[in-house]
C-alpha atoms as a PDB file:
ATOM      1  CA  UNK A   1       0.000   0.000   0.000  1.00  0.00           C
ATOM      2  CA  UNK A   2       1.538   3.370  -0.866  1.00  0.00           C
ATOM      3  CA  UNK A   3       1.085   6.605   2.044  1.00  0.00           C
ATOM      4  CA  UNK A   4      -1.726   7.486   0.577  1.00  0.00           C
ATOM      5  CA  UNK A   5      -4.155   5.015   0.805  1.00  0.00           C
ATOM      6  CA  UNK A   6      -6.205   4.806   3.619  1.00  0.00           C
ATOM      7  CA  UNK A   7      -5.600   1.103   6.170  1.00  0.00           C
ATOM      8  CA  UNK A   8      -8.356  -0.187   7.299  1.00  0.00           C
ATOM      9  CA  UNK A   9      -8.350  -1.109  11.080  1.00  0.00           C
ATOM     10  CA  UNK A  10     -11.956  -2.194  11.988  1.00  0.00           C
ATOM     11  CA  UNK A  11     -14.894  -2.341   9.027  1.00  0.00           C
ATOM     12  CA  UNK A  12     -14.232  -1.409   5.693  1.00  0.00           C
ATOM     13  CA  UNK A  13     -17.585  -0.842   3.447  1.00  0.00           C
ATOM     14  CA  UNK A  14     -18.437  -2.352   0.594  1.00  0.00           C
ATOM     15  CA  UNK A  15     -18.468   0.782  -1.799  1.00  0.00           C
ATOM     16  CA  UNK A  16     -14.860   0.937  -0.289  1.00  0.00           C
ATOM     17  CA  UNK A  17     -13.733  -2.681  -1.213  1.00  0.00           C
ATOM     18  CA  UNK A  18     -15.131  -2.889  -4.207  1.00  0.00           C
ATOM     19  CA  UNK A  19     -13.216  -0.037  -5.347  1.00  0.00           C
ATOM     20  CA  UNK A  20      -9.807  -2.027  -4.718  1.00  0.00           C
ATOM     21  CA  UNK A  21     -11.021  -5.529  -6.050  1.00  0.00           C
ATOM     22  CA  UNK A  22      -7.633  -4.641  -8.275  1.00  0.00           C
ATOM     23  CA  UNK A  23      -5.467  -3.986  -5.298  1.00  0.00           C
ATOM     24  CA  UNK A  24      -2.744  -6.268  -5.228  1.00  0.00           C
ATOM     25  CA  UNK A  25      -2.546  -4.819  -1.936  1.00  0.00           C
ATOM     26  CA  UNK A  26      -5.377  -5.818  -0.589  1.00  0.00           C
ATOM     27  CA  UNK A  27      -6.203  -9.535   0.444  1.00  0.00           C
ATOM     28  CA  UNK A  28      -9.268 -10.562   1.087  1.00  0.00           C
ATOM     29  CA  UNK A  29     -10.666 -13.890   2.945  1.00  0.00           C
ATOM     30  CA  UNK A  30     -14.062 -15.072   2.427  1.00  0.00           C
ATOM     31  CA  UNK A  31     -14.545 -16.675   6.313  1.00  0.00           C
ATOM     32  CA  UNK A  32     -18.177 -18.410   6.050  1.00  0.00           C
ATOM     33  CA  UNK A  33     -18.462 -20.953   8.361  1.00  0.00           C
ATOM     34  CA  UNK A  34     -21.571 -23.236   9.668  1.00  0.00           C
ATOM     35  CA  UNK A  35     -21.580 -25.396  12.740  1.00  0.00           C
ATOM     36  CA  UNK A  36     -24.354 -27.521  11.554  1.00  0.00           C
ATOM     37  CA  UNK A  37     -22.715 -28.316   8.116  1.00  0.00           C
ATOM     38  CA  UNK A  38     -18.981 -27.256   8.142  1.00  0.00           C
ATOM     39  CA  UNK A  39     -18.682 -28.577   4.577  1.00  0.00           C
ATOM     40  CA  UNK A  40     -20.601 -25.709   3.687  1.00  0.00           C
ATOM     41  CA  UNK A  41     -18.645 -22.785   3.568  1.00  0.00           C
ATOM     42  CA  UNK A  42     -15.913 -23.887   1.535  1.00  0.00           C
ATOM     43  CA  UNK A  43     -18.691 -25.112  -0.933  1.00  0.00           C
ATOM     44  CA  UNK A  44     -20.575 -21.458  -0.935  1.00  0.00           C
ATOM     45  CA  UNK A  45     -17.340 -20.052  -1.719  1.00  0.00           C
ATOM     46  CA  UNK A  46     -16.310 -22.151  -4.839  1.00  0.00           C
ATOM     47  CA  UNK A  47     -20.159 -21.121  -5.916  1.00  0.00           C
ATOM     48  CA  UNK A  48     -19.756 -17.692  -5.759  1.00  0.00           C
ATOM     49  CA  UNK A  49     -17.288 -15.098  -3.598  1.00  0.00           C
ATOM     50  CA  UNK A  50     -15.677 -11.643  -3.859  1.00  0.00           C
ATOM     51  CA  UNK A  51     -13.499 -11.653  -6.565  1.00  0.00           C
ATOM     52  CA  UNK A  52      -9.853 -12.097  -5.742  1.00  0.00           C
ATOM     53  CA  UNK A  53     -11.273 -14.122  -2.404  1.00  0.00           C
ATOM     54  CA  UNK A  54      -9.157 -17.048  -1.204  1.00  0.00           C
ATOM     55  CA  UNK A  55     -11.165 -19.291   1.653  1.00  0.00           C
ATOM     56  CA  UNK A  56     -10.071 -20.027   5.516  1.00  0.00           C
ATOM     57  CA  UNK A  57     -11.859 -22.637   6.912  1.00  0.00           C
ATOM     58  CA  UNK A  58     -12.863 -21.644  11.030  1.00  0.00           C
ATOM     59  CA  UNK A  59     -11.698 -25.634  12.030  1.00  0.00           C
ATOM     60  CA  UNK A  60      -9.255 -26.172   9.574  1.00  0.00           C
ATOM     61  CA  UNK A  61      -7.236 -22.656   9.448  1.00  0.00           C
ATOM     62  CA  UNK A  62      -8.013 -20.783  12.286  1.00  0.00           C
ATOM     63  CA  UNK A  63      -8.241 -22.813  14.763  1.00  0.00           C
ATOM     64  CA  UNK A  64      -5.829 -26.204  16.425  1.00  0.00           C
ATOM     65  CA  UNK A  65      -7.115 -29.395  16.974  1.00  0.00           C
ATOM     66  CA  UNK A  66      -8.924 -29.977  20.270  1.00  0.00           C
ATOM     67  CA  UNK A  67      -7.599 -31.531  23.239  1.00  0.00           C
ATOM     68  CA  UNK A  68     -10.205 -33.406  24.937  1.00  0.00           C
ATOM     69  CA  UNK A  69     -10.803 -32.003  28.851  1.00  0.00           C
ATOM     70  CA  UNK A  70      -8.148 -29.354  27.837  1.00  0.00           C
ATOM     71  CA  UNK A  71      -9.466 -26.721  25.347  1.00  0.00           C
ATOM     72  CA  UNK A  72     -12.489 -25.531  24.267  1.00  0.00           C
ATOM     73  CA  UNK A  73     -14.420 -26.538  20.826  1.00  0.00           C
ATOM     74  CA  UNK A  74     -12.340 -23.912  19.468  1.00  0.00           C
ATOM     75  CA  UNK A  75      -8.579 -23.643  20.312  1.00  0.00           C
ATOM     76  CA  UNK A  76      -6.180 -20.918  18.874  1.00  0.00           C
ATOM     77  CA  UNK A  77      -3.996 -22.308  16.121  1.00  0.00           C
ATOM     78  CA  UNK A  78      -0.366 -22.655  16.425  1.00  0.00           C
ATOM     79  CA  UNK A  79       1.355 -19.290  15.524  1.00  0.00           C
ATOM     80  CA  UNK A  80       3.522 -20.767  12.974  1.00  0.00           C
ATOM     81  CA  UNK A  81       0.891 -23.102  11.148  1.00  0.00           C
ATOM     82  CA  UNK A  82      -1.083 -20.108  11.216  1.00  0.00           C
ATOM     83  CA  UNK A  83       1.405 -17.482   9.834  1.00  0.00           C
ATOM     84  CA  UNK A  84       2.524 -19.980   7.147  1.00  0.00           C
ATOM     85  CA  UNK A  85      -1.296 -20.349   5.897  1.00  0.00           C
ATOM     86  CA  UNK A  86      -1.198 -16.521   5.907  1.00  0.00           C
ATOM     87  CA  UNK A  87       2.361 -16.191   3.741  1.00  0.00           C
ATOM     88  CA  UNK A  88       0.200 -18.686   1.702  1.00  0.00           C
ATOM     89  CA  UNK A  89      -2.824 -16.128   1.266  1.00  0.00           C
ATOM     90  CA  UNK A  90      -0.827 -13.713   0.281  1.00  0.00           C
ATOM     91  CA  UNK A  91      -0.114 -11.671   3.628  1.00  0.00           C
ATOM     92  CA  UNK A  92       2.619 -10.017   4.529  1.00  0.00           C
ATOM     93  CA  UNK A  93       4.039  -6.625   5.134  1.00  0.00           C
ATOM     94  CA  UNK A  94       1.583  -3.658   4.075  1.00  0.00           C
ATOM     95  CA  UNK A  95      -0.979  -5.708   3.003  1.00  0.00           C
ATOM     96  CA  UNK A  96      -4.526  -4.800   3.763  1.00  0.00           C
ATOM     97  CA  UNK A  97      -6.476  -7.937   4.645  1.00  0.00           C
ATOM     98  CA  UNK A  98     -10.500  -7.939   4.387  1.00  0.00           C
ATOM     99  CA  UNK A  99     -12.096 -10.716   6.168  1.00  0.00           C
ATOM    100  CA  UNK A 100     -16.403 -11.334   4.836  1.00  0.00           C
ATOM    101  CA  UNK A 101     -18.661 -13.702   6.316  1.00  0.00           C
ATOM    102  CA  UNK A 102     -22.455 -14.536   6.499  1.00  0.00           C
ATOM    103  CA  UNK A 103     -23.301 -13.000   9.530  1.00  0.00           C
ATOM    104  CA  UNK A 104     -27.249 -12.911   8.793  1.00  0.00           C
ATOM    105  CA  UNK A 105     -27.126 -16.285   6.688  1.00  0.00           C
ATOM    106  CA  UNK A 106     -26.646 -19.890   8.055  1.00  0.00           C
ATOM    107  CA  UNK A 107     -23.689 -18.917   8.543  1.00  0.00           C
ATOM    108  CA  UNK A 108     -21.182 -18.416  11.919  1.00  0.00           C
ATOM    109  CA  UNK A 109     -19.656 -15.072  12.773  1.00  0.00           C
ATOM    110  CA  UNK A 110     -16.059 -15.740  12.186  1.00  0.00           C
ATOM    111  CA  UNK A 111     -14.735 -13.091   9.806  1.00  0.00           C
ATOM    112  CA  UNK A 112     -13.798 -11.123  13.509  1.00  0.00           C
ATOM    113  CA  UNK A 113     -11.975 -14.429  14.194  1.00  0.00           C
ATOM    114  CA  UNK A 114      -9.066 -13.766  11.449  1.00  0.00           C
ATOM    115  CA  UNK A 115      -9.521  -9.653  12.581  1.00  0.00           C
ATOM    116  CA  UNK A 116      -8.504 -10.736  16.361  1.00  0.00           C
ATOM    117  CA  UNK A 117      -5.672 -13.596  14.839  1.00  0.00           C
ATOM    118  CA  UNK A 118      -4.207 -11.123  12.654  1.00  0.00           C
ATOM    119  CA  UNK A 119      -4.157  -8.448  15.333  1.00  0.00           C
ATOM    120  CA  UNK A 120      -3.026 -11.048  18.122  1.00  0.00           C
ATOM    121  CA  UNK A 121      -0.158 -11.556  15.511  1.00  0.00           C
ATOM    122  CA  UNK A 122       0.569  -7.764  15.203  1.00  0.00           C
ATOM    123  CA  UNK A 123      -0.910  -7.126  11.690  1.00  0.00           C
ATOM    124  CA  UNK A 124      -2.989  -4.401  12.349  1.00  0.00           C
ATOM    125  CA  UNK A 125      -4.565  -3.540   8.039  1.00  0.00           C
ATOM    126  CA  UNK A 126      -7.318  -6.108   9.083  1.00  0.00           C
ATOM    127  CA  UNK A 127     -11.143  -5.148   8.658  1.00  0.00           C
ATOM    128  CA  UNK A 128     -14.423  -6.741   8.543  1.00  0.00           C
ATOM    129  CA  UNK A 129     -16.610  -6.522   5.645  1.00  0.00           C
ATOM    130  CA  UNK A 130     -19.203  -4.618   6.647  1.00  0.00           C
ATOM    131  CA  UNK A 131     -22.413  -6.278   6.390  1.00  0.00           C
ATOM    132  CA  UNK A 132     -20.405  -8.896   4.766  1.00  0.00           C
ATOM    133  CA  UNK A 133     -21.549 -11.588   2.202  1.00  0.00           C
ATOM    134  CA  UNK A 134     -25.243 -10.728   2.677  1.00  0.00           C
ATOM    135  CA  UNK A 135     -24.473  -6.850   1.816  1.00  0.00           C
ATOM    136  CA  UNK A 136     -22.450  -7.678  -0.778  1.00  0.00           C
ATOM    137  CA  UNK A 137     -25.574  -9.717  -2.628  1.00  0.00           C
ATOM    138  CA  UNK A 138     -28.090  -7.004  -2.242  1.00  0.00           C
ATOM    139  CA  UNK A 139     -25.843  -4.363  -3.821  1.00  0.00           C
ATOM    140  CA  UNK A 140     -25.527  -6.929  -6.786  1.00  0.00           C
ATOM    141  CA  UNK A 141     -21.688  -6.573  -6.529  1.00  0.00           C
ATOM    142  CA  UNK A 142     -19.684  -8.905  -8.562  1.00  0.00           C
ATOM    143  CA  UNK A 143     -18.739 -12.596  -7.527  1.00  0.00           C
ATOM    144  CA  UNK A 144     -16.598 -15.310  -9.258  1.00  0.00           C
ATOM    145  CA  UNK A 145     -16.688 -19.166  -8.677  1.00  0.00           C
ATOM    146  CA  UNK A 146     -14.112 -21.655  -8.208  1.00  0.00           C
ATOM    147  CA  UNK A 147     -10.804 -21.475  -5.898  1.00  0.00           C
ATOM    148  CA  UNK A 148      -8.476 -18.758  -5.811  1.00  0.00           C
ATOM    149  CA  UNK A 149      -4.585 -18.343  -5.129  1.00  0.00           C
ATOM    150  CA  UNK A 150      -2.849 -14.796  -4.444  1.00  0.00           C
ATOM    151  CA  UNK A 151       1.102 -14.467  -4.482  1.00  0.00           C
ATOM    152  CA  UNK A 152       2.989 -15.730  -1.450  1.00  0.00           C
ATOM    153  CA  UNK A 153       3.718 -13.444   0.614  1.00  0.00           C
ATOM    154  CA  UNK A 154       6.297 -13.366   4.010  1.00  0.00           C
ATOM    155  CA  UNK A 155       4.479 -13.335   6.962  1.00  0.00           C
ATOM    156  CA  UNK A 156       6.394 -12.612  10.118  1.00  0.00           C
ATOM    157  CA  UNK A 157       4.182 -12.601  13.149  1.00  0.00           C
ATOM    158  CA  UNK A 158       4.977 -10.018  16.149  1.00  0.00           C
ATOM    159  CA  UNK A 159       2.778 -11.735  18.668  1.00  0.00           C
ATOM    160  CA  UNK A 160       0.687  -9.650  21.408  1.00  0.00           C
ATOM    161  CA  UNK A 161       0.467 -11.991  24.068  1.00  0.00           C
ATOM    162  CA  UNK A 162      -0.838  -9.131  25.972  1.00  0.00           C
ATOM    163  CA  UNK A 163      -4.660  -9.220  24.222  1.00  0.00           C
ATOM    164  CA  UNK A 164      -5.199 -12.927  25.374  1.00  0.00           C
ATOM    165  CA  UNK A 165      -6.433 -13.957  29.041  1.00  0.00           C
ATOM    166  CA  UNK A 166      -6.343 -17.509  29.661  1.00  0.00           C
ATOM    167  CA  UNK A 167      -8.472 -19.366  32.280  1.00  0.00           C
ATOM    168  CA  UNK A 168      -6.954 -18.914  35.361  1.00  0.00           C
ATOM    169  CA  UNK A 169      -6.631 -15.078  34.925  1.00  0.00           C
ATOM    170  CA  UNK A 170     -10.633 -15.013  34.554  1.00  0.00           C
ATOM    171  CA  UNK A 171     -10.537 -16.566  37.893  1.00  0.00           C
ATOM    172  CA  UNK A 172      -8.182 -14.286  39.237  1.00  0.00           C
ATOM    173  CA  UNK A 173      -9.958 -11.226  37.862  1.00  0.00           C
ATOM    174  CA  UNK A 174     -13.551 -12.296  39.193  1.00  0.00           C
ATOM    175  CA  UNK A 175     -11.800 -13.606  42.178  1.00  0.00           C
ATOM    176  CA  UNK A 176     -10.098  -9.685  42.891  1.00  0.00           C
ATOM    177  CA  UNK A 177     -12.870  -7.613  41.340  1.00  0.00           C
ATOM    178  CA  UNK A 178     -10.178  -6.338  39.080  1.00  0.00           C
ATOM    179  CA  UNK A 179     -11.826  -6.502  36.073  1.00  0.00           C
ATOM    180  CA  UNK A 180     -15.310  -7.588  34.111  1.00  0.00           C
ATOM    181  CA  UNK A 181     -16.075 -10.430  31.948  1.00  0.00           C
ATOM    182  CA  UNK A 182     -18.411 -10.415  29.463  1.00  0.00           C
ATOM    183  CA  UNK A 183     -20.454 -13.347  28.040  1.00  0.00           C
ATOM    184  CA  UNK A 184     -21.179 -12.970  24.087  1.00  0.00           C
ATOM    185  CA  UNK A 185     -23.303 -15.708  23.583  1.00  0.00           C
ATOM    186  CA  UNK A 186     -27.140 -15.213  23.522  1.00  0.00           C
ATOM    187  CA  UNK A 187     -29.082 -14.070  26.518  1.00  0.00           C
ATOM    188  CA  UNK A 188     -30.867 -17.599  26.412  1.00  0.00           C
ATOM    189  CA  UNK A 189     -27.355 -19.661  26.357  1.00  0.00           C
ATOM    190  CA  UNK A 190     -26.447 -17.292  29.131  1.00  0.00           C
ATOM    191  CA  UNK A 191     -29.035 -18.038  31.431  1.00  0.00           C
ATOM    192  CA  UNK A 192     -28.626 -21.679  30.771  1.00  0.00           C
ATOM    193  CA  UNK A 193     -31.635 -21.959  28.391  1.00  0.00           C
ATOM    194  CA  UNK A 194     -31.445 -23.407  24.861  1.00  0.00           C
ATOM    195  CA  UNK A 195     -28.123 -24.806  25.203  1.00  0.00           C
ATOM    196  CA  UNK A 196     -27.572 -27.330  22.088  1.00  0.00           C
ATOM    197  CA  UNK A 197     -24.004 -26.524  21.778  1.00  0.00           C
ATOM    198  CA  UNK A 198     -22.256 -27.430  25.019  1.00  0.00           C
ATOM    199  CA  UNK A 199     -22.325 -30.222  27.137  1.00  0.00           C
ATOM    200  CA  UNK A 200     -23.230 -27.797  30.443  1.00  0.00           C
ATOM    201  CA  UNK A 201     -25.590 -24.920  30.280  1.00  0.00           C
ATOM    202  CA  UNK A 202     -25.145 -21.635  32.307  1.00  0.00           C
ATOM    203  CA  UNK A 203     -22.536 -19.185  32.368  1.00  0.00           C
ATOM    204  CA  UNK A 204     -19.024 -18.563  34.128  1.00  0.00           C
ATOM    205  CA  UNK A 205     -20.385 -16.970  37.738  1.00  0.00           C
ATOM    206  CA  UNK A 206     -19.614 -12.966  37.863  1.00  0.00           C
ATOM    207  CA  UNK A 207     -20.058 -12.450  34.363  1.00  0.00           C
ATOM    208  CA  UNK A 208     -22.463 -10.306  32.924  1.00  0.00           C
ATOM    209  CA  UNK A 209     -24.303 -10.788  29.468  1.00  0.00           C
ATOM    210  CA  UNK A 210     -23.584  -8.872  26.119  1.00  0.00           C
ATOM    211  CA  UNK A 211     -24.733 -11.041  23.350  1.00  0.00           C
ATOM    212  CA  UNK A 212     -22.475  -9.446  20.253  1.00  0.00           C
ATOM    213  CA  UNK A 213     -25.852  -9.721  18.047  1.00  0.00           C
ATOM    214  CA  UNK A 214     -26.447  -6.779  20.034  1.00  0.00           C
ATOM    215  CA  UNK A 215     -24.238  -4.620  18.203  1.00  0.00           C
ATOM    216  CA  UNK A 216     -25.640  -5.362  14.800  1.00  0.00           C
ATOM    217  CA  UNK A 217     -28.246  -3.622  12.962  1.00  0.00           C
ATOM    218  CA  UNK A 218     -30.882  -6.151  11.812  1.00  0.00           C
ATOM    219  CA  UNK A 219     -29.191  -6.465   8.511  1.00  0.00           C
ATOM    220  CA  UNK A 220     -25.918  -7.548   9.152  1.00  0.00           C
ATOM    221  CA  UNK A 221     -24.221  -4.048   9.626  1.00  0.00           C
ATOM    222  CA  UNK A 222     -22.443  -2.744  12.490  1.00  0.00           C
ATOM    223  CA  UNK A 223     -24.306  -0.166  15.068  1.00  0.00           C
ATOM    224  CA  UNK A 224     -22.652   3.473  14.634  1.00  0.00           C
ATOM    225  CA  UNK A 225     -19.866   4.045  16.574  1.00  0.00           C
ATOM    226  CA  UNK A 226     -21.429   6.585  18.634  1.00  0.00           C
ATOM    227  CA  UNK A 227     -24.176   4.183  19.421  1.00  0.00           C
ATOM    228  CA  UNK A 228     -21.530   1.178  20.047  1.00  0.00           C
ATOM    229  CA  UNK A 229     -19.877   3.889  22.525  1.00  0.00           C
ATOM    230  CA  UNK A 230     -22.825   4.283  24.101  1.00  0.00           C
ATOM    231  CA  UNK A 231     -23.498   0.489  24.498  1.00  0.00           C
ATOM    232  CA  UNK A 232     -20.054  -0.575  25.842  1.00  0.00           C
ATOM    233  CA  UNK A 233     -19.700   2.472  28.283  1.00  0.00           C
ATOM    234  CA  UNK A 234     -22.420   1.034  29.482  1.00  0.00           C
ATOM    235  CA  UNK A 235     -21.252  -2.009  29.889  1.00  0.00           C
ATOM    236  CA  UNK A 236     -17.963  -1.332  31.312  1.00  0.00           C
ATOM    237  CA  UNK A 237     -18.798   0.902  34.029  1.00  0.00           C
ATOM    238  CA  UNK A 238     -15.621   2.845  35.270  1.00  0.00           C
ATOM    239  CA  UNK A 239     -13.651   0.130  33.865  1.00  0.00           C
ATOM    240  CA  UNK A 240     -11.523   0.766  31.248  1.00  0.00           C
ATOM    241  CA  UNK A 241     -11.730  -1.669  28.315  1.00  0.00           C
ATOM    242  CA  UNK A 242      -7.929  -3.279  28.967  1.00  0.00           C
ATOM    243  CA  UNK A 243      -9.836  -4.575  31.872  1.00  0.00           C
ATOM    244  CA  UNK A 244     -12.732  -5.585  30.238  1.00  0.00           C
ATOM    245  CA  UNK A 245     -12.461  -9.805  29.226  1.00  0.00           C
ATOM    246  CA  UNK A 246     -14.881 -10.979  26.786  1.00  0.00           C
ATOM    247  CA  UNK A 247     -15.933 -14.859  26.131  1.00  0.00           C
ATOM    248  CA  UNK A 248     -18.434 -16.883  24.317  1.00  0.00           C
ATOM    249  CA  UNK A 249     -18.986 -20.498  23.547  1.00  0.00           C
ATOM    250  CA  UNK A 250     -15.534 -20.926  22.037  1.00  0.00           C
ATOM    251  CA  UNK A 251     -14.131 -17.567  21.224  1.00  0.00           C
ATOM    252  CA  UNK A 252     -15.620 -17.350  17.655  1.00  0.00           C
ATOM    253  CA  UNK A 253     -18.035 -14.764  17.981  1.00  0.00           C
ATOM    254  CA  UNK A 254     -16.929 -12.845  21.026  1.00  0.00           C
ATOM    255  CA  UNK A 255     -14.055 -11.529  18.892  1.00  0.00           C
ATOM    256  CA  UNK A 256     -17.147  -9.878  17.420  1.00  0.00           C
ATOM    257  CA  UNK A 257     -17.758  -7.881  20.054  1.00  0.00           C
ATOM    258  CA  UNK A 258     -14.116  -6.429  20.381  1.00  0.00           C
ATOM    259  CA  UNK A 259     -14.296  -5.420  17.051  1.00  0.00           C
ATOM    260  CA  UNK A 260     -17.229  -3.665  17.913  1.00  0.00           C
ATOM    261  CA  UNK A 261     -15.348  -1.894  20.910  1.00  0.00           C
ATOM    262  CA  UNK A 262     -12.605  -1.540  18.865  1.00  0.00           C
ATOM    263  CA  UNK A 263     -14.617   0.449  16.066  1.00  0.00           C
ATOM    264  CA  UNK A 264     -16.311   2.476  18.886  1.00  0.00           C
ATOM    265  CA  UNK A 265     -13.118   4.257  19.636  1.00  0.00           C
ATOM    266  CA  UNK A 266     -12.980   2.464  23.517  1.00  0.00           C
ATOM    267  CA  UNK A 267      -9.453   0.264  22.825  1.00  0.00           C
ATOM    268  CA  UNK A 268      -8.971  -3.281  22.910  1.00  0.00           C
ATOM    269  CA  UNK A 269     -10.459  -5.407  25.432  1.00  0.00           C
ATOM    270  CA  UNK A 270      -8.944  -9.010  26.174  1.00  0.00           C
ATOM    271  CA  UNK A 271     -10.264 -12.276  24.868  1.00  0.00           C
ATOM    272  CA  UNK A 272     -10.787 -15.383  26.853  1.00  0.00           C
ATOM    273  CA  UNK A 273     -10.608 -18.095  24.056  1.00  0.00           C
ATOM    274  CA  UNK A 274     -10.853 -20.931  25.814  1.00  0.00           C
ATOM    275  CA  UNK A 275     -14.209 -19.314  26.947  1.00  0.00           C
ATOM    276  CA  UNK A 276     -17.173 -21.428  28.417  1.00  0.00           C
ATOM    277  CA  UNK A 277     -16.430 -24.496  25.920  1.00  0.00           C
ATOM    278  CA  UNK A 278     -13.219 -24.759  28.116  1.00  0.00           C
ATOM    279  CA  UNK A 279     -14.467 -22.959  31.757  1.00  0.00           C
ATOM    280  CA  UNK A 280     -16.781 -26.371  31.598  1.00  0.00           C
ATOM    281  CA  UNK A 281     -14.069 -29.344  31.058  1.00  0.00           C
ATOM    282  CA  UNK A 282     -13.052 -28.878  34.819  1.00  0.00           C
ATOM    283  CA  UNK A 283     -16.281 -30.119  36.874  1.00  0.00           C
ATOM    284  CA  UNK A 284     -14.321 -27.778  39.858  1.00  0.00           C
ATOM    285  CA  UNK A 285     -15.513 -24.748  38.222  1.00  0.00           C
ATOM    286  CA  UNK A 286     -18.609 -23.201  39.748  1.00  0.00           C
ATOM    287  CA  UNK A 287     -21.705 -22.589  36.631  1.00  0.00           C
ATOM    288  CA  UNK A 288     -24.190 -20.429  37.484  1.00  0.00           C
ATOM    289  CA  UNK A 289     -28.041 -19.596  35.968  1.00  0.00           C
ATOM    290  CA  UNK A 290     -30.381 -17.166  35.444  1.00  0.00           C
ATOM    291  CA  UNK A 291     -29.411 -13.483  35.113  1.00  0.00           C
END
C-alpha cells in the first residue's frame, strides 16, 4: 500500500472494497463458516465469492485441533501453522487484509476471528466486511466461482500476548474484582436456556451478558460508533476496556464484540478463548443460571 491510501483497522464498506477488487494490496478472505454443516462454507465459496477471495476454513485454518478435557471446541492455532497459511494467502508486510462472512445467513460469525488472529499476531490492516456476504448480494456486486490463489507473501508474526487472558486469569480477575467479563453468547445460552451446543448450560459466575448480536443492525451491519460507545460504556462501568475480558462459547463470535469496541473508539479489550467451551471441562468450576 503506498502513504496514501487509507488502512483499514476495523470495518471497511463495501463501496470501499469494491473499489480495490484490483489492489494487489489488498487480500481478502471469504470466512463463512456453519456449525451444523462445516462442509458448507468452503462449498458457498467455490459457488460464488468476492473476486480475488481465497477461503479459511474456522476448524481447519483458524483454529488447532482440540484436546479433549483441555481446550475448548475452538482452540487458537499454532502461531507458525497459522502465519505460514497466511504467507500462503498472500499476507505479509503492508498488506490490507478484508475478512467477509455470512453474519445474517446460516452462517457463523467468524470473519472477527481472522480480525482478532491477525491483530493477536501484530498485523494491524485487518477489517471486517461490513455487512459482509449478505451486503455484498443485495448491492448486486460482482462474484466469481471456483478457488483462488494470491502471491505468497512473508508473513512474520509479532505476537501480542498481551490481548489474550487464559483461564486462570478469569478466575483471578472475578476472584479480585479487578476486572469484568463479558459473556457474548445469547441471553438464552447465558441463562442456561437453549443450550444445544455445550455439554453444560449456564454461564461462568460474575459475568455479565452482552450477546455481540447486540451490536448489529438487523441487517448484518455494524451499530454506529457513537451508538456502540454508548453500548459498551455502558457495559464497562468505570472500567476501562484493557480490563474488560470478553468470552463466548468458544471464542468465535466474542471476537465480534471487540471489534465492535474496537470500532467504537474504547481500545482493545482481552479475549478469553478458551471461553465457556473450556471454563466447563473442569467439573471444579462453579456454573451459574439465570441473570
Amino acid at each position: 500500500m503506498t502513504s496514501s491510501e487509507t488502512i483499514y483497522t476495523t470495518i471497511i464498506s463495501t463501496l470501499d472494497l469494491a473499489e480495490r477488487l484490483d489492489d494487489e494490496g489488498v487480500a481478502i478472505v471469504d470466512c463463512r463458516f456453519s456449525l451444523g454443516d462445516p462442509g458448507w462454507g468452503r462449498r458457498a465459496y467455490l459457488e460464488g465469492h468476492i473476486p480475488g477471495a481465497v477461503y479459511a476454513h474456522l476448524d481447519q485454518d483458524l483454529c488447532s485441533a482440540i484436546i479433549p478435557g483441555v481446550t475448548g471446541r475452538h482452540p487458537l492455532p499454532e502461531v507458525d501453522v497459522l502465519s505460514e497459511k497466511l504467507a500462503a494467502w498472500g499476507v505479509g508486510e503492508g498488506i490490507q487484509v478484508v475478512a467477509y462472512d455470512d453474519l445474517r445467513g446460516v452462517g457463523l460469525a467468524s470473519a472477527a476471528r481472522l480480525w482478532w488472529l491477525l491483530r493477536w499476531l501484530g498485523h494491524g490492516a485487518v477489517a471486517v466486511l461490513d455487512g459482509g456476504w449478505g451486503a455484498w448480494q443485495r448491492e448486486s456486486r460482482p462474484l466469481r466461482s471456483g478457488e483462488e490463489k494470491r502471491q505468497r507473501r512473508d508473513f512474520k508474526p509479532r505476537l501480542r500476548p498481551e490481548l489474550l487472558v487464559n483461564v486462570h486469569q478469569v478466575e483471578l480477575i472475578l476472584k479480585a474484582g479487578s476486572g469484568k467479563v463479558f459473556d457474548s453468547r445469547a441471553a438464552d445460552r447465558f441463562r442456561g436456556e437453549n443450550e444445544t451446543l455445550d455439554p453444560v448450560a449456564g454461564h461462568i459466575p460474575g459475568a455479565v451478558s452482552a450477546p455481540f448480536m447486540d451490536a448489529f443492525r438487523p441487517d448484518g451491519h455494524l451499530q454506529s460508533e457513537s451508538e456502540l460507545r454508548q453500548r459498551f460504556q455502558f457495559l464497562l462501568g468505570q472500567s476501562r476496556a484493557q480490563e474488560a475480558v470478553f468470552y463466548c462459547g468458544s471464542g468465535v463470535t466474542a471476537a465480534n464484540n471487540l471489534l465492535a469496541m474496537a470500532h467504537a473508539g474504547l481500545g482493545e479489550a482481552l479475549l478469553y478463548a478458551g471461553s465457556w467451551s473450556q471454563w466447563i471441562t473442569d467439573p471444579q468450576r462453579s456454573v451459574a443460571t439465570g441473570e
